[in-house]
Protein backbone atom coordinates (compact mmCIF):
# COMPACT_ATOMS: atom_id res chain seq x y z
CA UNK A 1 -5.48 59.37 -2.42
CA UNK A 2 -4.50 59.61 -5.63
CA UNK A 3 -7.00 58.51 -8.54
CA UNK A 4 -4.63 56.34 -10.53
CA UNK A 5 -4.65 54.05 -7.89
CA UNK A 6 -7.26 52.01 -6.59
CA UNK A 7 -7.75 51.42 -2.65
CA UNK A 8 -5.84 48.70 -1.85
CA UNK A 9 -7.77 45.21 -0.55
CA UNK A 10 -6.12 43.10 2.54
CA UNK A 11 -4.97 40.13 0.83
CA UNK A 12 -6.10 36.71 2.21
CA UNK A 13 -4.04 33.49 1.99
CA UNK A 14 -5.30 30.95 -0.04
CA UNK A 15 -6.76 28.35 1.27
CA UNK A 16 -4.63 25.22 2.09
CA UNK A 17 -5.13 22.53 -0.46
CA UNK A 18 -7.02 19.44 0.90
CA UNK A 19 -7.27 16.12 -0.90
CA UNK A 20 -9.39 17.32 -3.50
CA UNK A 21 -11.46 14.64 -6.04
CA UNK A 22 -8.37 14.20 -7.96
CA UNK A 23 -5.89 13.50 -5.20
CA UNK A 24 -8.72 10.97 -3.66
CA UNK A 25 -9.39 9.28 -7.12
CA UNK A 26 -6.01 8.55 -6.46
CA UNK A 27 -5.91 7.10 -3.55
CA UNK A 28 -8.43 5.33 -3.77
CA UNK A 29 -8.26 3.80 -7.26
CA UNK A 30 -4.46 2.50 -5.88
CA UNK A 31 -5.54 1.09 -2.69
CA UNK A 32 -8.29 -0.32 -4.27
CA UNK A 33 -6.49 -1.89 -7.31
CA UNK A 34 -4.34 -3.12 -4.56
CA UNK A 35 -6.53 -4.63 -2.57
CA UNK A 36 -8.46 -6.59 -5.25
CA UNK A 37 -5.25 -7.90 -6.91
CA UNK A 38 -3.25 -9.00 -3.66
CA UNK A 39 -6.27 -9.83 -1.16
CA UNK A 40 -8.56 -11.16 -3.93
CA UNK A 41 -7.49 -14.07 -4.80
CA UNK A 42 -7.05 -14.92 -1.03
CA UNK A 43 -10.74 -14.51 -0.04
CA UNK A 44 -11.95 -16.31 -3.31
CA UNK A 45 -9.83 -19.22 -2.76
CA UNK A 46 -11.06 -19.75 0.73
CA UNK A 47 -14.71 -19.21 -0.39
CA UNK A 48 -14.08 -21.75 -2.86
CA UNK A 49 -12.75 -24.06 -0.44
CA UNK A 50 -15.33 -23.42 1.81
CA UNK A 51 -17.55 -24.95 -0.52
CA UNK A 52 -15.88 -27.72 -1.61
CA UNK A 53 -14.57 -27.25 -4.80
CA UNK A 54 -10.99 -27.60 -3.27
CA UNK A 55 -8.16 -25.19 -4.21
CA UNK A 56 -7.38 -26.57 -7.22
CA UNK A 57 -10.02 -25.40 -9.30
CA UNK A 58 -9.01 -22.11 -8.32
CA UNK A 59 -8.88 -20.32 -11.50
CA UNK A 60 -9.39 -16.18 -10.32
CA UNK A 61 -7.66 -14.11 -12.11
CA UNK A 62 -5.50 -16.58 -14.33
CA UNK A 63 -4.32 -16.30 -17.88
CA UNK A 64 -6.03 -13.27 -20.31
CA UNK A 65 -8.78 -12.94 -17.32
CA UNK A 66 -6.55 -10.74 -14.72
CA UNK A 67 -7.11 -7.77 -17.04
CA UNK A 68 -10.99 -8.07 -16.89
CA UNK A 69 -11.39 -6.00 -13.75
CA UNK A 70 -8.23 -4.03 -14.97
CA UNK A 71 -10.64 -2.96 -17.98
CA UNK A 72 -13.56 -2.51 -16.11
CA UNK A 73 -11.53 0.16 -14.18
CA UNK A 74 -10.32 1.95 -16.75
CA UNK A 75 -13.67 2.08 -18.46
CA UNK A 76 -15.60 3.81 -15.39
CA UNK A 77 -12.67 6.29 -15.23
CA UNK A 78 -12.09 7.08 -18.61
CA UNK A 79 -16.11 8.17 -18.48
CA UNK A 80 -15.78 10.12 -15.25
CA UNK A 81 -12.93 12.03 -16.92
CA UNK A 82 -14.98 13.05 -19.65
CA UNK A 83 -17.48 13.48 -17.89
CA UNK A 84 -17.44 17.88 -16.63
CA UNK A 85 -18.78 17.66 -13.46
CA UNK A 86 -16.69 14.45 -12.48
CA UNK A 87 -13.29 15.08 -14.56
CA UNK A 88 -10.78 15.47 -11.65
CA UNK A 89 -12.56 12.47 -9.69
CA UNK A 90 -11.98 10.28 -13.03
CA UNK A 91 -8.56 12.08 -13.92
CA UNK A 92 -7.52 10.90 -10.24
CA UNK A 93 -8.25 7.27 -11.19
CA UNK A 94 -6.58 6.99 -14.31
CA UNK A 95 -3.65 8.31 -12.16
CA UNK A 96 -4.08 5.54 -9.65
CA UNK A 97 -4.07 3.05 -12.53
CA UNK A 98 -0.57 4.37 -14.17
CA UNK A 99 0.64 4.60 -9.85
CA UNK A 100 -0.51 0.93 -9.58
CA UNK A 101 0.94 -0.12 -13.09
CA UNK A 102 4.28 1.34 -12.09
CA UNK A 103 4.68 0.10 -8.86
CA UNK A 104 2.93 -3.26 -9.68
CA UNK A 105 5.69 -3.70 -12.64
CA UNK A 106 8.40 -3.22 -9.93
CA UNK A 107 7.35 -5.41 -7.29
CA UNK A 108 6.59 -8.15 -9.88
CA UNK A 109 9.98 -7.45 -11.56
CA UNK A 110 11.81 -7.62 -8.01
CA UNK A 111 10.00 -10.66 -7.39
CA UNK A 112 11.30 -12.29 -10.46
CA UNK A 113 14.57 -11.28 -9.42
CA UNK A 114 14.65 -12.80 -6.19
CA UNK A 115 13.71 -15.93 -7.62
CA UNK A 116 16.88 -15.96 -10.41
CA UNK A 117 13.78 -16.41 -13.24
């Protein structure tokens, strides 16, 4: 063997990439913006039926008050992002929010559509 080159290593494949924090920020953060924006209001209205108030004092997420939780969200993942040991957790989420805005704008906007407004 010559000395100008070194012994060669067996190469190894990488390993296959998983999910990782960032890919299950996102999924998460999107189901779960999801969830609490279309099956929300749902549940609350029945609680609030349940106790008597009726449905029409139903007043979840109405008016300037849908983007409380919307804030909220973006608050907890704009820390995780800058926070180093939780970064691709909190970059995954902020992800999840621009996924949900995107999608959320185009069902709403096909909705509007369909109804000739």
């Amino acid at each position: 063997m010559s000395k100008d080159h070194p012994p060669r290593q067996e190469e190894e494949d990488p390993p296959e990439p998983g999910l990782g924090p960032m890919g299950f920020g996102i999924l998460l953060g999107t189901t779960a913006l999801y969830a609490f924006y279309l099956l929300g209001p749902g549940a609350f209205g029945r609680l609030q039926a349940e106790a008597g108030s009726g449905p029409s004092s139903m007043r979840f997420l109405t008016g300037p008050s849908a983007f409380i939780p919307i804030a909220g969200y973006l608050a907890i993942a704009i820390v995780l992002a800058v926070w180093p040991p939780t970064s691709r957790w909190g970059a995954g989420l902020l992800i999840g929010l621009g996924i949900f805005t995107l999608l959320g704008g185009g069902v709403c906007v096909g909705s509007l559509a369909l109804m000739g407004g």
